[in-house]
N, C-alpha and C. Protein backbone atom coordinates (compact mmCIF):
# COMPACT_ATOMS: atom_id res chain seq x y z
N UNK A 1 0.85 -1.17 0.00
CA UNK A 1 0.00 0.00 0.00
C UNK A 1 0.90 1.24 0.00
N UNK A 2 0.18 2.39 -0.63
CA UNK A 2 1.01 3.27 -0.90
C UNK A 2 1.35 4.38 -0.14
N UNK A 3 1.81 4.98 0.75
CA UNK A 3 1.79 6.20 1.58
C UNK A 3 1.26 7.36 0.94
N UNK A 4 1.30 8.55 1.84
CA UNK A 4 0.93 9.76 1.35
C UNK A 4 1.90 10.41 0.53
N UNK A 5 3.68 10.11 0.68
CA UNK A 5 4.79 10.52 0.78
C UNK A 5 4.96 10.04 -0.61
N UNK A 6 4.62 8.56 -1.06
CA UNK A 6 5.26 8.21 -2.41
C UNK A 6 3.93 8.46 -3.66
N UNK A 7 2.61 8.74 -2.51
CA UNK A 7 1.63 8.54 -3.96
C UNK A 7 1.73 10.18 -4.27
N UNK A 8 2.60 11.47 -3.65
CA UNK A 8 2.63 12.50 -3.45
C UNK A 8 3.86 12.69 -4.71
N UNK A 9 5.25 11.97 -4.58
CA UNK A 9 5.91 11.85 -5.62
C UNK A 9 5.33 11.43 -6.63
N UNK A 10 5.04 10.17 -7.00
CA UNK A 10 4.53 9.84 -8.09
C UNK A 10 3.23 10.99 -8.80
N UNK A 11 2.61 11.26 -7.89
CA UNK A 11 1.48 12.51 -9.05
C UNK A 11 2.56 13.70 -9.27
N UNK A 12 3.27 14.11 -8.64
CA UNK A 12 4.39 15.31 -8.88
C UNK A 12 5.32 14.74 -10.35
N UNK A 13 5.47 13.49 -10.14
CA UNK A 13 6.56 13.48 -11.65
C UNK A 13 5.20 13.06 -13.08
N UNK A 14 4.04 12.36 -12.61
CA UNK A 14 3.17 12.10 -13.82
C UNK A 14 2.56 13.49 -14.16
N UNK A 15 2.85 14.36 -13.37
CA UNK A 15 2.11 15.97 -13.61
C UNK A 15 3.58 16.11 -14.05
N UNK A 16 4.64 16.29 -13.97
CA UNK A 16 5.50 17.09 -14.83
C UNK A 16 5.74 16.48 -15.92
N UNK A 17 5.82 15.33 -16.12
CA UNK A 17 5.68 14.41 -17.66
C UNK A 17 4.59 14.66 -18.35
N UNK A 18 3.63 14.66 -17.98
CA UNK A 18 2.02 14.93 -18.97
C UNK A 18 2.09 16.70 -19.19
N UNK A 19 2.74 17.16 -18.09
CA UNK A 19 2.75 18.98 -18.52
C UNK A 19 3.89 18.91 -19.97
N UNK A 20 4.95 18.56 -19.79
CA UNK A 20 6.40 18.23 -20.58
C UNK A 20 6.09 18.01 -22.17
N UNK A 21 5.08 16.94 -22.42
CA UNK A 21 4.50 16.10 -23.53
C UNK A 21 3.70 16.87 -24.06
N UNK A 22 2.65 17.66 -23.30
CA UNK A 22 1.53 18.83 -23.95
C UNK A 22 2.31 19.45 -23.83
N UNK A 23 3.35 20.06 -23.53
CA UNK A 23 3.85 21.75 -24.02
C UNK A 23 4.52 21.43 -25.09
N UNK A 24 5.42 20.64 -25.74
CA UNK A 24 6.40 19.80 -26.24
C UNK A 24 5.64 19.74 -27.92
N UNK A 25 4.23 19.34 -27.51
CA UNK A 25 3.28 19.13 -28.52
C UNK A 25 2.22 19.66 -28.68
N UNK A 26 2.36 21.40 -28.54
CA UNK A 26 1.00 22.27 -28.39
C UNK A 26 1.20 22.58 -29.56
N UNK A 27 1.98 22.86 -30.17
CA UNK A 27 1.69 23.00 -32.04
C UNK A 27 0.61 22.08 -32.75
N UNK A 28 0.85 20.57 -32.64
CA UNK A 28 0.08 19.33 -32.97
C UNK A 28 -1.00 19.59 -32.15
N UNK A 29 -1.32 19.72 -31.26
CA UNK A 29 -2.77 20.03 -30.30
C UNK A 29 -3.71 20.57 -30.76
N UNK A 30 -3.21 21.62 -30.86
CA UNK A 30 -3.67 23.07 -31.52
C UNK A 30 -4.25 23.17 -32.99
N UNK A 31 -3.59 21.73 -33.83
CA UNK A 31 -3.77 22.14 -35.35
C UNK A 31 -5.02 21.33 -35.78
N UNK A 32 -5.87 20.69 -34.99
CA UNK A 32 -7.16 20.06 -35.43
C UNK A 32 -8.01 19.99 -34.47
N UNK A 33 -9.15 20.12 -34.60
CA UNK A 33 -10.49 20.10 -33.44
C UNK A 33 -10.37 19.45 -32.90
N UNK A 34 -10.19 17.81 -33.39
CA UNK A 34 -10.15 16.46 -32.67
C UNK A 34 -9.11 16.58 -31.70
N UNK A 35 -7.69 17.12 -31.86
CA UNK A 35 -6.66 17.13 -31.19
C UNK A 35 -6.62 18.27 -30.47
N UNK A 36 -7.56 19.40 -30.40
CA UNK A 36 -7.71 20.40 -29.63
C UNK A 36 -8.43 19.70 -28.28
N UNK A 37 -9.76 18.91 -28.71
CA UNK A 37 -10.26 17.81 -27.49
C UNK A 37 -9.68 17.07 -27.31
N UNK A 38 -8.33 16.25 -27.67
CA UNK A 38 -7.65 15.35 -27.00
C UNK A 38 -6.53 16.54 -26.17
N UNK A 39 -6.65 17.70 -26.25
CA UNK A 39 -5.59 18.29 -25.18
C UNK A 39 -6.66 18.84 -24.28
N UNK A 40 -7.71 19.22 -24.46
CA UNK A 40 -8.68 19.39 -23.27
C UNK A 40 -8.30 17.82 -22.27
N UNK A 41 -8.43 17.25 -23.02
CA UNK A 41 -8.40 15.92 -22.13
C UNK A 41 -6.76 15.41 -21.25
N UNK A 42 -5.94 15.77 -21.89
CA UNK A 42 -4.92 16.07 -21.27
C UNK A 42 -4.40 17.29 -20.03
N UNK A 43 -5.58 17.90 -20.63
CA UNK A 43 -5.61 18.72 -19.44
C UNK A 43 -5.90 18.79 -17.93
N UNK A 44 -7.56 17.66 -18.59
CA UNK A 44 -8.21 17.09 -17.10
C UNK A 44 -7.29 16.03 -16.49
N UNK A 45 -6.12 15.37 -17.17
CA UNK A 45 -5.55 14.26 -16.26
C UNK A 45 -4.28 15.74 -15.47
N UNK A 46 -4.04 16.63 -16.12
CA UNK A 46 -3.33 17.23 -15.17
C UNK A 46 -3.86 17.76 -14.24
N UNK A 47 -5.24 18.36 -14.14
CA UNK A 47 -6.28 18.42 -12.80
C UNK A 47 -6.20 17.47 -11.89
N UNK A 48 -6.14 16.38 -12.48
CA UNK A 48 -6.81 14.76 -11.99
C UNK A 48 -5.33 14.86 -10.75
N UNK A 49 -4.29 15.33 -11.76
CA UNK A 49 -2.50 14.31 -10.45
C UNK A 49 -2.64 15.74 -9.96
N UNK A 50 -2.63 17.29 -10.42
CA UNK A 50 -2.42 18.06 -9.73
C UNK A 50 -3.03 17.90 -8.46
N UNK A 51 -4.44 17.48 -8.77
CA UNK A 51 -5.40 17.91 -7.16
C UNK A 51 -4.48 16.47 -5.76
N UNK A 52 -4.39 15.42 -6.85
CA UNK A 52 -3.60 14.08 -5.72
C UNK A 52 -2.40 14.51 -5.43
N UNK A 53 -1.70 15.85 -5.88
CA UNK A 53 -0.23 15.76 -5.57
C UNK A 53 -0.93 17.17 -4.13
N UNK A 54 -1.58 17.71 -4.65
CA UNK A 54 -2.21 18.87 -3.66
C UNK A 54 -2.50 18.30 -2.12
N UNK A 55 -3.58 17.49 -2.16
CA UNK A 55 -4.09 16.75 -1.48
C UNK A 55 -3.34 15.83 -0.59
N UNK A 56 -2.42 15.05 -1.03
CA UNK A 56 -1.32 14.76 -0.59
C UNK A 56 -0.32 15.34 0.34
N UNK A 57 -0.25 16.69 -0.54
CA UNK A 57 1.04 17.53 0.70
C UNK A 57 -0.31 17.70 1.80
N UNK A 58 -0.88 18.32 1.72
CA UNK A 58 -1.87 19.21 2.55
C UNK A 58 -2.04 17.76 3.45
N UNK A 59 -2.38 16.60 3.45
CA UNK A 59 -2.13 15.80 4.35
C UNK A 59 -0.77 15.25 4.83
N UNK A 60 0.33 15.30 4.54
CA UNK A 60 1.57 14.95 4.98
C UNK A 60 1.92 15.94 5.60
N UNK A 61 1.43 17.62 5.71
CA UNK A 61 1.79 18.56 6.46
C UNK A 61 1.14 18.60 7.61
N UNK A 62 -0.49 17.76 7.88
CA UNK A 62 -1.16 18.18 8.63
C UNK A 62 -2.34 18.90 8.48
N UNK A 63 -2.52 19.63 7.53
CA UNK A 63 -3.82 20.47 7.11
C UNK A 63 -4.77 19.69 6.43
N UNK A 64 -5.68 20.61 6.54
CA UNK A 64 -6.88 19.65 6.35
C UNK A 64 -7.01 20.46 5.04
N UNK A 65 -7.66 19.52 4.42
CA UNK A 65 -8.03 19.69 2.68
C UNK A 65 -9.28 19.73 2.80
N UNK A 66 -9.30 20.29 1.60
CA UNK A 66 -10.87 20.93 1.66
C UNK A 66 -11.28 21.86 -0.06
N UNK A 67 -12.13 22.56 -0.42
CA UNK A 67 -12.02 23.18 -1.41
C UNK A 67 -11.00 23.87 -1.95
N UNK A 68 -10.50 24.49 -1.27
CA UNK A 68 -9.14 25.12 -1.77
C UNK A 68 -8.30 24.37 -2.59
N UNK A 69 -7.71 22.95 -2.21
CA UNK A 69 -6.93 22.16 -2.88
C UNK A 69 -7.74 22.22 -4.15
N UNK A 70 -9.15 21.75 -4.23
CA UNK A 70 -9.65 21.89 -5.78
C UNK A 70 -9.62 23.11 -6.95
N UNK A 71 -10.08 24.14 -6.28
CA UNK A 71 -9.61 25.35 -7.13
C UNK A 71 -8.26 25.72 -7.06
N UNK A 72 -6.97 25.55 -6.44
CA UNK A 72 -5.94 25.12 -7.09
C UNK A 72 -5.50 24.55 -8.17
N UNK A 73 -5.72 23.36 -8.07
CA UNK A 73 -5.46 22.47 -9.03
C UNK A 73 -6.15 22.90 -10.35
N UNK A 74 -8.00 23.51 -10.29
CA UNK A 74 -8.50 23.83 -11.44
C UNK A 74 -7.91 25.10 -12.09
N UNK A 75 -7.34 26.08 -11.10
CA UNK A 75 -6.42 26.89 -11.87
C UNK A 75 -5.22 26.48 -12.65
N UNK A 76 -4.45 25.51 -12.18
CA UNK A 76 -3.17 25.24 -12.90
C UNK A 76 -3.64 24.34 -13.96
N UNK A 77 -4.61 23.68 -13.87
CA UNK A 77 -4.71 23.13 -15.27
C UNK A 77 -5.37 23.64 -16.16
N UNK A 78 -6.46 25.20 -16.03
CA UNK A 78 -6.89 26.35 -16.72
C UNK A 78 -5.44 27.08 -17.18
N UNK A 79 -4.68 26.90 -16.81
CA UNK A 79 -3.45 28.22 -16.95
C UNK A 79 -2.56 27.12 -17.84
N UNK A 80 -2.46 25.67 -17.42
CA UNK A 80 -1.67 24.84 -18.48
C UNK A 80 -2.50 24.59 -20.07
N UNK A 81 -3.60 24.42 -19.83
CA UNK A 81 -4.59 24.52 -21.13
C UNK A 81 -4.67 25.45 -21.96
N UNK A 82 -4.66 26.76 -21.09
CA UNK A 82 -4.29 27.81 -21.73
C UNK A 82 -3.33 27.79 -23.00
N UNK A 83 -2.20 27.22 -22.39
CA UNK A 83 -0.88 27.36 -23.32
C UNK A 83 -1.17 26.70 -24.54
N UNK A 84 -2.52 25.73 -24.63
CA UNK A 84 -2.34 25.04 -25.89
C UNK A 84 -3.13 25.39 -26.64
N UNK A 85 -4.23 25.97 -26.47
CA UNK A 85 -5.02 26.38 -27.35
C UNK A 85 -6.63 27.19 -26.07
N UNK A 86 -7.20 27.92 -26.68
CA UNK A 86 -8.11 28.87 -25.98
C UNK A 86 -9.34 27.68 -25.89
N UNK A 87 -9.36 26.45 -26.53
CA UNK A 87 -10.61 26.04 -26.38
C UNK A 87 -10.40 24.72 -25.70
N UNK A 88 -9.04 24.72 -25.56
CA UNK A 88 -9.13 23.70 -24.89
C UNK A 88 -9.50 23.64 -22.58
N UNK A 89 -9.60 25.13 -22.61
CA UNK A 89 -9.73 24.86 -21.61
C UNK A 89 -11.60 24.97 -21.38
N UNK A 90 -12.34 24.87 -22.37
CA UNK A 90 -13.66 24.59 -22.40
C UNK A 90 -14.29 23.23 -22.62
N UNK A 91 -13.06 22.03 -23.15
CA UNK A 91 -13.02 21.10 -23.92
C UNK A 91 -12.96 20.14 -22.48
N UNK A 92 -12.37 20.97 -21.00
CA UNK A 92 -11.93 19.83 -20.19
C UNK A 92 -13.31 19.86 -19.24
């Protein structure tokens, strides 16, 4: 079973690899509808590890989680979507 400590690493490096791959490939994202909704969707898995890597510290520190961790996370993956195209952050 997994601790708070390693499932906290692991969403921290699958959020910087999935950020890495969409920035890497926001040209291709960007250049067809279909692939504008497959980066919306890339977007929501960076919501998805951001909020578990959030959630995570905020319990390994002691604090209690709560809404905040969520609109966090929905900002950074509004602000990473951003980078790839304007519709993709309507797409997630």
């Amino acid at each position: 079973m997994t601790g708070s400590g390693s499932s906290m690493l692991y969403s921290f490096l699958l959020f910087t690899v999935i950020l890495s791959l969409q920035e890497m490939y926001r040209g291709k994202l960007a250049s067809s509808e279909l692939l504008t909704i497959l980066g919306g969707f890339i977007s929501s898995l960076l919501f998805l590890v951001s909020l578990t890597f959030i959630g995570n510290f905020q319990e390994a520190c002691g604090m209690r989680t709560g809404w905040g961790a969520v609109i966090l996370a929905e900002a950074v993956a509004l602000i990473a979507a951003s980078t790839v195209h304007r519709v993709c952050i309507t797409t997630w």
